[in-house]
Protein backbone atom coordinates (compact mmCIF):
# COMPACT_ATOMS: atom_id res chain seq x y z
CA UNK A 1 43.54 -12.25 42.14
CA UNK A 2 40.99 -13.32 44.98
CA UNK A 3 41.07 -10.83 47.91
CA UNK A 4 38.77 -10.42 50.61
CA UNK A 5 36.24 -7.65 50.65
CA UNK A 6 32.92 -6.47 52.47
CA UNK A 7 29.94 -6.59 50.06
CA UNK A 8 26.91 -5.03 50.06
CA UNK A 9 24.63 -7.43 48.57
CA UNK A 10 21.30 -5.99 47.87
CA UNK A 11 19.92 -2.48 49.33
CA UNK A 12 19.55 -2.44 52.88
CA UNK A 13 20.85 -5.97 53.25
CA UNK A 14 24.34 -5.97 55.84
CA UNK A 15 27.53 -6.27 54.02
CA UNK A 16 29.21 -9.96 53.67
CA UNK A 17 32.91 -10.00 53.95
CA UNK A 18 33.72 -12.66 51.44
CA UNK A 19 35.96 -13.35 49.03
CA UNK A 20 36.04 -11.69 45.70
CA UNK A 21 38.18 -11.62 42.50
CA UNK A 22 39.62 -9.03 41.68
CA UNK A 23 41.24 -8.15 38.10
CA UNK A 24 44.54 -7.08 39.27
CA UNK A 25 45.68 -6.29 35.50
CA UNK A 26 46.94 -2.53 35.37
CA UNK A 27 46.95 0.16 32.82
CA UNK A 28 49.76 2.34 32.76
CA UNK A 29 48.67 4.87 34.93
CA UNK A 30 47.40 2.60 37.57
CA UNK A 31 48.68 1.02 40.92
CA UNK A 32 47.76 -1.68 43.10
CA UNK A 33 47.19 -0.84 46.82
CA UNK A 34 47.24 -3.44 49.78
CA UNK A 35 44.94 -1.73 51.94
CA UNK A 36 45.52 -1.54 55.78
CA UNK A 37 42.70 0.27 56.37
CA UNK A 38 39.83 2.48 55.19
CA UNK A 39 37.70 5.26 56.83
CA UNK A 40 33.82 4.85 56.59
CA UNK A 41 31.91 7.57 55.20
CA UNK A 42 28.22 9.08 55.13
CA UNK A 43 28.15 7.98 51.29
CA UNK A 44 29.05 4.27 51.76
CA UNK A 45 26.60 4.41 54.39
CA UNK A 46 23.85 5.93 52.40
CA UNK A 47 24.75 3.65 49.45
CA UNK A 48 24.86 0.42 51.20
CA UNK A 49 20.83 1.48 53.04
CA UNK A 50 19.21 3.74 50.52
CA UNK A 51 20.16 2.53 47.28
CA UNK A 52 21.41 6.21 47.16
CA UNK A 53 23.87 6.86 43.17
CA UNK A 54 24.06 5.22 39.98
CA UNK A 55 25.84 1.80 40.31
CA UNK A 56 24.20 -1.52 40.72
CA UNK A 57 24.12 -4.33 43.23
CA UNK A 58 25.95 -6.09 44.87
CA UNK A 59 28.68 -3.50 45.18
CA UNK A 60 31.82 -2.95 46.89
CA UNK A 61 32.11 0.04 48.30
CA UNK A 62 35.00 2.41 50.39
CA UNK A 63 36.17 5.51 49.03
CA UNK A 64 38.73 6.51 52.05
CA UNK A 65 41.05 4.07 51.51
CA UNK A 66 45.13 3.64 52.93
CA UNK A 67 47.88 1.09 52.01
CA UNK A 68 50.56 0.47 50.32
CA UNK A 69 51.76 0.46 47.05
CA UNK A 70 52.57 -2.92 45.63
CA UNK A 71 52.73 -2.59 42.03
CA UNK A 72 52.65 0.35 39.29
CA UNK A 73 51.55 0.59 35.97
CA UNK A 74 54.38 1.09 33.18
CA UNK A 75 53.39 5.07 32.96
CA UNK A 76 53.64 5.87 36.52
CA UNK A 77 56.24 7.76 37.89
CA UNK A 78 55.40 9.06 40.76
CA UNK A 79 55.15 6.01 43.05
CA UNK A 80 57.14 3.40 43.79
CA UNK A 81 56.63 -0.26 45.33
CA UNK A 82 56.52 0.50 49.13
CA UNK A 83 55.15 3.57 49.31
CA UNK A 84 52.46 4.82 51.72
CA UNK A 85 49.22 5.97 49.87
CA UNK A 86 45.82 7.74 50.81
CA UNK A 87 43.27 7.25 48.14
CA UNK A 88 41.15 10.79 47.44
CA UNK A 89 38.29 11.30 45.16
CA UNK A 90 38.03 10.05 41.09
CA UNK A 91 38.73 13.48 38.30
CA UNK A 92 39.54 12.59 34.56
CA UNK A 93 41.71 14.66 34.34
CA UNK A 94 40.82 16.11 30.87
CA UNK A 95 37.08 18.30 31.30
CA UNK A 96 37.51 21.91 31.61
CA UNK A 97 36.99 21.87 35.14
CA UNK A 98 39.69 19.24 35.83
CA UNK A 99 42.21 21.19 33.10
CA UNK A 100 41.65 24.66 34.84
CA UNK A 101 42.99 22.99 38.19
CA UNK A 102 39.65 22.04 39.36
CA UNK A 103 39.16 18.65 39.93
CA UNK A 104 36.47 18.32 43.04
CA UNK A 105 34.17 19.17 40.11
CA UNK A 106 35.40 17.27 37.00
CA UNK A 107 32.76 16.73 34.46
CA UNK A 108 32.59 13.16 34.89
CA UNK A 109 33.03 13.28 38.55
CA UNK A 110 29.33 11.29 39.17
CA UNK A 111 30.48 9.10 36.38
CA UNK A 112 33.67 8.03 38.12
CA UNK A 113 33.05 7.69 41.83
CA UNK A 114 28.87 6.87 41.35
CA UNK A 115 28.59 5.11 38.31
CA UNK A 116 30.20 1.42 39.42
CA UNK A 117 32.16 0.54 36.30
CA UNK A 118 36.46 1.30 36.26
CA UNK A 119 37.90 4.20 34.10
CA UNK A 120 38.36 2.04 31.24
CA UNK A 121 35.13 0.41 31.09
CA UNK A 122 34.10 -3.01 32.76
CA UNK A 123 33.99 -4.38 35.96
CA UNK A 124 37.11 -4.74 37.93
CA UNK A 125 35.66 -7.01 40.47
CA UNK A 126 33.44 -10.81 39.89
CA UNK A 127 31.64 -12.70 42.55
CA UNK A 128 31.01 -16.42 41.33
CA UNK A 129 31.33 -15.51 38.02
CA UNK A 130 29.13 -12.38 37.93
CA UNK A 131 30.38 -8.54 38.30
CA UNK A 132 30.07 -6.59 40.83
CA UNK A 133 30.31 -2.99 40.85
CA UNK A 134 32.81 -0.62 42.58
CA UNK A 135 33.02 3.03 44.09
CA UNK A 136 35.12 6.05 43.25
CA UNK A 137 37.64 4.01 41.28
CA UNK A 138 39.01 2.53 44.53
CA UNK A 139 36.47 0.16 46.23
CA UNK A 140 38.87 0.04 49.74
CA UNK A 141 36.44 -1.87 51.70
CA UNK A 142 38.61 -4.67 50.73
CA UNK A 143 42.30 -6.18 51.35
CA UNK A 144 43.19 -5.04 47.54
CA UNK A 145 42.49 -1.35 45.27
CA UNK A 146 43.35 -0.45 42.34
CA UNK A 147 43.49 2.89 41.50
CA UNK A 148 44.62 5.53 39.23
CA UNK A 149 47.76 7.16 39.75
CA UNK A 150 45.94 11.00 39.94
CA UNK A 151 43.34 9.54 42.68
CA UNK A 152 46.77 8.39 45.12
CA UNK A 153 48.19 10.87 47.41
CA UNK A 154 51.91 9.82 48.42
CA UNK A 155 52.12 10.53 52.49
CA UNK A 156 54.49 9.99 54.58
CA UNK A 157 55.80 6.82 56.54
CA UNK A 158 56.28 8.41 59.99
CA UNK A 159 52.54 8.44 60.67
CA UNK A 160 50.38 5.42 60.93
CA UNK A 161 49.35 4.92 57.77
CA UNK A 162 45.77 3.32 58.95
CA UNK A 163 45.13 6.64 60.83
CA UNK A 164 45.09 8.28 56.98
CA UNK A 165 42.31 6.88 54.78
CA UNK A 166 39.59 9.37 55.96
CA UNK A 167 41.54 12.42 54.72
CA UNK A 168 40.68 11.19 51.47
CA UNK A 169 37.12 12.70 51.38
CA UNK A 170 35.30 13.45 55.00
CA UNK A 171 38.36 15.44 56.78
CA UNK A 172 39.65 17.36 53.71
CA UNK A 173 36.20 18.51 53.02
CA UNK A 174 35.41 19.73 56.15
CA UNK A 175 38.74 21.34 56.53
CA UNK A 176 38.96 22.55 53.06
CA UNK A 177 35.46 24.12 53.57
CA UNK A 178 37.17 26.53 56.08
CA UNK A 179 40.64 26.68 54.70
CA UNK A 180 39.90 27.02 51.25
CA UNK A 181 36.43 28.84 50.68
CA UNK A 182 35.66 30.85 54.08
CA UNK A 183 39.36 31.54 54.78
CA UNK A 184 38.17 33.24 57.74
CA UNK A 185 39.81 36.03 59.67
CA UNK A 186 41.33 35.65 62.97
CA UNK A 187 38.96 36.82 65.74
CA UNK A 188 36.08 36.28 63.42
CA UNK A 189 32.92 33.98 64.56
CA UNK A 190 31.65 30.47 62.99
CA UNK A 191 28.60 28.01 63.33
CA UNK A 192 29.13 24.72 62.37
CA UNK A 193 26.09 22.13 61.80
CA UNK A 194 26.89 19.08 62.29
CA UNK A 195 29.48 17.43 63.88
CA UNK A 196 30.34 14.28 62.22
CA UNK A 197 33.94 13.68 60.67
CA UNK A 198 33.39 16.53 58.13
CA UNK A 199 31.56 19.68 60.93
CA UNK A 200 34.62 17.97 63.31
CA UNK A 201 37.15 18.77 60.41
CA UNK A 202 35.51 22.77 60.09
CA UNK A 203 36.19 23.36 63.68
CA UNK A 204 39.51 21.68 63.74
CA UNK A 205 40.30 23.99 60.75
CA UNK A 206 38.63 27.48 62.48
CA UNK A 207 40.97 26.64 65.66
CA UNK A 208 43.99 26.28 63.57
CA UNK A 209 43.00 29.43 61.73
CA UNK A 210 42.33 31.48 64.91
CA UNK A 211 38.59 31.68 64.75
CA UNK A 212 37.71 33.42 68.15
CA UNK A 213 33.77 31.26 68.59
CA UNK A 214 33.28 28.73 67.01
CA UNK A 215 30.00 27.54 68.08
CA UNK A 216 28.70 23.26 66.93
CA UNK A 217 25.34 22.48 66.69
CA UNK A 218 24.05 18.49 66.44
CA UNK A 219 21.68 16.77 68.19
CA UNK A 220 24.15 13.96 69.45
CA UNK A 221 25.49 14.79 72.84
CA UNK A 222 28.46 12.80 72.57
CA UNK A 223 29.30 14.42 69.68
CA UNK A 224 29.06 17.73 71.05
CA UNK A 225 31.15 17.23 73.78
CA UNK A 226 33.57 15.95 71.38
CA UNK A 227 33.14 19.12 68.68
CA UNK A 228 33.98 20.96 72.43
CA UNK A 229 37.04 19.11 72.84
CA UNK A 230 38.41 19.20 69.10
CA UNK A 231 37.76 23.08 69.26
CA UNK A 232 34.14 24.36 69.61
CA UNK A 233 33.75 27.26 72.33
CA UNK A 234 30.21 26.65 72.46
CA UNK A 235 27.91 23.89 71.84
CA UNK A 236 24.08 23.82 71.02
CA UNK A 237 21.83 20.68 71.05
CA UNK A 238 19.12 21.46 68.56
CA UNK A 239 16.96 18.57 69.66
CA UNK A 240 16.70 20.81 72.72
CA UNK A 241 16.33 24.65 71.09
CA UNK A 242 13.25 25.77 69.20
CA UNK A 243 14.85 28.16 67.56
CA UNK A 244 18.47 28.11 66.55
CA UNK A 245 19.34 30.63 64.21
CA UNK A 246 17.62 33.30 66.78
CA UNK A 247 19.85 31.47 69.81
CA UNK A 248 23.23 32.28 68.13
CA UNK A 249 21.97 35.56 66.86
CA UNK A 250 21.56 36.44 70.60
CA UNK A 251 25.24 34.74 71.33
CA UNK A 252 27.09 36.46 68.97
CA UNK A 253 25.51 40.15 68.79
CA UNK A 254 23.90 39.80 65.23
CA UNK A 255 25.05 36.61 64.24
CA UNK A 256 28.13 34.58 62.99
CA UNK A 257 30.71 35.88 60.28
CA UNK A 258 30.53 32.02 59.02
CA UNK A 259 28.82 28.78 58.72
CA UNK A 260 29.39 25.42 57.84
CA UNK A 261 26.56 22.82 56.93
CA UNK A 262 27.91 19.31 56.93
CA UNK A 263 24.81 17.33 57.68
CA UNK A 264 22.34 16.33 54.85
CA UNK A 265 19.67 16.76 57.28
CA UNK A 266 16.26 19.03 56.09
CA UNK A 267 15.76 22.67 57.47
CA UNK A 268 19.73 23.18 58.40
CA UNK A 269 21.05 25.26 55.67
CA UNK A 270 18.32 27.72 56.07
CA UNK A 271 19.08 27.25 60.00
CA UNK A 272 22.85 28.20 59.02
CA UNK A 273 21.52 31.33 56.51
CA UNK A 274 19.48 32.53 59.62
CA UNK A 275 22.74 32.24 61.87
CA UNK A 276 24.91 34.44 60.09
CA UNK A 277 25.17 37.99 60.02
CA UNK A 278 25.01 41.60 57.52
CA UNK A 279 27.60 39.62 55.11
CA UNK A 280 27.93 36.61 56.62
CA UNK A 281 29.20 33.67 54.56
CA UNK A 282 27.32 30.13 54.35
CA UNK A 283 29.19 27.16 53.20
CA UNK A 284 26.72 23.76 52.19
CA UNK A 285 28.50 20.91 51.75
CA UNK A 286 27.97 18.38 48.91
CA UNK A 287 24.98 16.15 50.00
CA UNK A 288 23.17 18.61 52.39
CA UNK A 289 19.84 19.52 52.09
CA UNK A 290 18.75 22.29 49.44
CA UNK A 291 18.04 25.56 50.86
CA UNK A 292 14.28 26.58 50.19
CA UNK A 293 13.89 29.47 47.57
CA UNK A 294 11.61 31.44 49.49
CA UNK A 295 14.71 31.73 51.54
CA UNK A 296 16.13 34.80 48.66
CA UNK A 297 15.46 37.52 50.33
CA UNK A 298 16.97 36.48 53.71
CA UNK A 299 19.89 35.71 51.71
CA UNK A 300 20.52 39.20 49.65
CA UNK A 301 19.26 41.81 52.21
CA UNK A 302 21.51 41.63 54.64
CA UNK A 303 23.91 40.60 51.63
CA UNK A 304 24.66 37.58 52.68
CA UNK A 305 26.44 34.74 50.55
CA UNK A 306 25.82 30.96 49.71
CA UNK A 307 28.45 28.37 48.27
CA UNK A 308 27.83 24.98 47.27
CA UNK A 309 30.90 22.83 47.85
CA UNK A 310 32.36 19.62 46.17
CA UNK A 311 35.57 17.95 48.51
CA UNK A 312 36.17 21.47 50.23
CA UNK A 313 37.63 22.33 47.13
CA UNK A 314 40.61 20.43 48.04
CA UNK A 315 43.50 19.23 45.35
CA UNK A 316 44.25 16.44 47.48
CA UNK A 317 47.92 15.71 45.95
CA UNK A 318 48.81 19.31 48.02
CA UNK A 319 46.15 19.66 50.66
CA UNK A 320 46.30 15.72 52.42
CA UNK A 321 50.58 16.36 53.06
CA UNK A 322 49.46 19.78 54.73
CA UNK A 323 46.54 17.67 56.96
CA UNK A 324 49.55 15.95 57.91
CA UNK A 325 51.46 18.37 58.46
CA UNK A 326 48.98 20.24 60.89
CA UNK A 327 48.32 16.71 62.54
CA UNK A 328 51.98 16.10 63.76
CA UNK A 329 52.35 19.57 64.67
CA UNK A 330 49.21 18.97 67.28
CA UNK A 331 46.60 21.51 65.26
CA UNK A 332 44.66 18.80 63.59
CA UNK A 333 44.38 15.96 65.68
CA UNK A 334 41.59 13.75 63.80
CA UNK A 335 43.10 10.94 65.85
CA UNK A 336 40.80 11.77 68.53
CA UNK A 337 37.68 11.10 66.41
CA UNK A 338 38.52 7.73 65.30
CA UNK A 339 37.54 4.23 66.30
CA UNK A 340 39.13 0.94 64.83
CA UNK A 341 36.92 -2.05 64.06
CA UNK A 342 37.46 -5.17 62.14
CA UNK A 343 36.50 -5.75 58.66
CA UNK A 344 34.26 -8.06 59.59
CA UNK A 345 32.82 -5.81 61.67
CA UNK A 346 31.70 -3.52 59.39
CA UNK A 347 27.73 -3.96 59.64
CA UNK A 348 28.34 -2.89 63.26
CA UNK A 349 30.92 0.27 62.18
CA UNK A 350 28.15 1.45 60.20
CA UNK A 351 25.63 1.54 63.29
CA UNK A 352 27.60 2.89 65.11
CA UNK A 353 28.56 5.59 62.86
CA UNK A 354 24.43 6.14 62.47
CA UNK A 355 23.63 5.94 65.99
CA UNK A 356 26.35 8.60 66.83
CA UNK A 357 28.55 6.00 69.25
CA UNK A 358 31.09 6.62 66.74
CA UNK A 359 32.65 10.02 64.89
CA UNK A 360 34.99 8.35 62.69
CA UNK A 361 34.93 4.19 62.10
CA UNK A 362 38.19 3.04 60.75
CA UNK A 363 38.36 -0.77 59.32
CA UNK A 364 41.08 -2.64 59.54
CA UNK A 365 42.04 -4.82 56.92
CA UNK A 366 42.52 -9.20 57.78
């Protein structure tokens, strides 16, 4: 079937909405998704500029995709036509990891959502006459996905369903970072670096657990004064502060219980290490820069701990209806970091997004 979708041709080129053919033929465990709209993340960013993963050129990309379910696969049986879907992250469903309830870090997880070819080999999409690859089993930077049946999260109708594509990767990370791995205490203290969609998603999270100071720290100010409004007692520009780590030691009396790195940008999880206290807890999320080895003995003297983390450890199936959940009862109100665009104004979206005009860019689907 032809549908439109945003391409990115070559790396570093801008992304041509066009039309594209896509193989609409399902397996039995698949459905096909019209998409109404889909979040833009960091990774389709990076992808689309640096090259950044596996898969070839040209590419469609979108891994935070929302719709609705038009047709199902003869083995599915939990959807229906007409249902409202967000699309999460690729798992096989059969490595150890993903059999032991652990699917943010299947086995062939870089295979899956990196590597540009479907789950059952191929290419799913042509562009006059030649393939073109696709991301995270989903590609929802276009009208039409198809995905697998254990990638779909069934959500409810009685929220916009364009508002819910990004809790398919950048809001369930950040908020499974906190929920799911720090599970912090009430009263307790938090740094969060970074305040994009996922550090916004942390302090969301810390509020809604009762985190007493939470403190952001970015270099955009209009994203710091919107960490501040989401949550954030305190707010540090680190553009403007030669040292950080020593600035919230001094805040918080020997530094925070916790701390969330959410930005792949160099020096900030050893900034983070530095900001916590005797026991304090780092999380570094996915991407982020590697911590420097010389950094071990900051780390175990004052026994502090370090986890690495893949989708905030989230099983999205359970966690995205709770996101929901929290949303309509006013404690997780990611509708205040998002701004619509066209599809065919996704070049601009991603500027945006880079330039920090923009937390969360939503595109509509034609």
């Amino acid at each position: 079937m032809q549908i439109t979708a945003a391409v990115a041709p070559a790396k570093g080129e801008p992304l041509v909405v066009e039309p594209v053919e896509l193989d609409d033929t399902l397996h039995g465990d698949q459905l096909l998704v019209k998409i109404v709209a889909v979040g833009v993340c960091g990774a389709d960013i990076m992808r689309a500029k640096t090259g950044m993963g596996r898969s070839e050129f040209p590419i469609v990309l979108g891994h935070e995709g929302a719709g609705i379910v038009e047709q199902v696969g003869e083995d599915v049986r939990e959807f229906q036509v007409g249902d409202h879907v967000a699309i999460s992250y690729a798992s096989c469903g059969h490595c150890r990891q993903c059999l032991a309830g652990r699917p943010y870090a299947c086995e062939r997880s870089d295979e899956l959502n990196f590597g540009g070819v479907d789950y059952y080999g191929g290419s799913r999409f042509t562009l006059n006459g030649q393939p073109v690859t696709s991301f995270f089993q989903q590609s929802s930077f276009g009208t039409y996905a198809k995905v697998q049946e254990r990638n779909a999260v069934k959500v409810t109708k009685d929220v916009d369903v364009s508002l819910l594509g990004p809790l398919g990767c950048g809001l369930q990370t950040g908020a499974g970072t906190v929920m799911h791995i720090l599970k912090p205490e009430v009263g307790s203290s938090m740094a969060v670096f970074g305040t994009g969609t996922v550090g916004d998603a942390a302090i969301m999270a810390a509020k809604a657990m009762h985190v007493a100071k939470i403190i952001a720290v970015d270099i955009f100010d209009t994203r710091l004064a919107e960490a501040k409004a989401l949550g954030a007692t305190d707010i540090i520009n680190s553009k403007a502060v030669d040292d950080v780590p020593a600035m919230i030691q001094e805040m918080t009396d020997g530094g925070v219980d916790y701390a969330v790195v959410s930005a792949p940008a160099n020096g900030l999880p050893e900034q983070a290490i530095r900001s916590t206290g005797i026991l304090g807890h780092t999380a570094i999320i996915g991407g982020a820069a590697h911590a420097d080895l010389s950094m071990m003995n900051d780390i175990l003297v004052p026994a502090r701990q370090v986890t690495g983390v893949l989708q905030g450890f989230s099983l999205p199936k359970l966690f995205i209806p709770q996101l929901i959940q929290l949303y309509q009862q006013g404690d997780f109100p990611f509708d205040k970091l998002v701004k619509f665009y066209d599809l065919k104004d996704v070049n601009q979206a991603f500027e945006d997004s880079l330039n920090g005009t923009t937390v969360k860019a939503i595109l509509r689907m034609p």
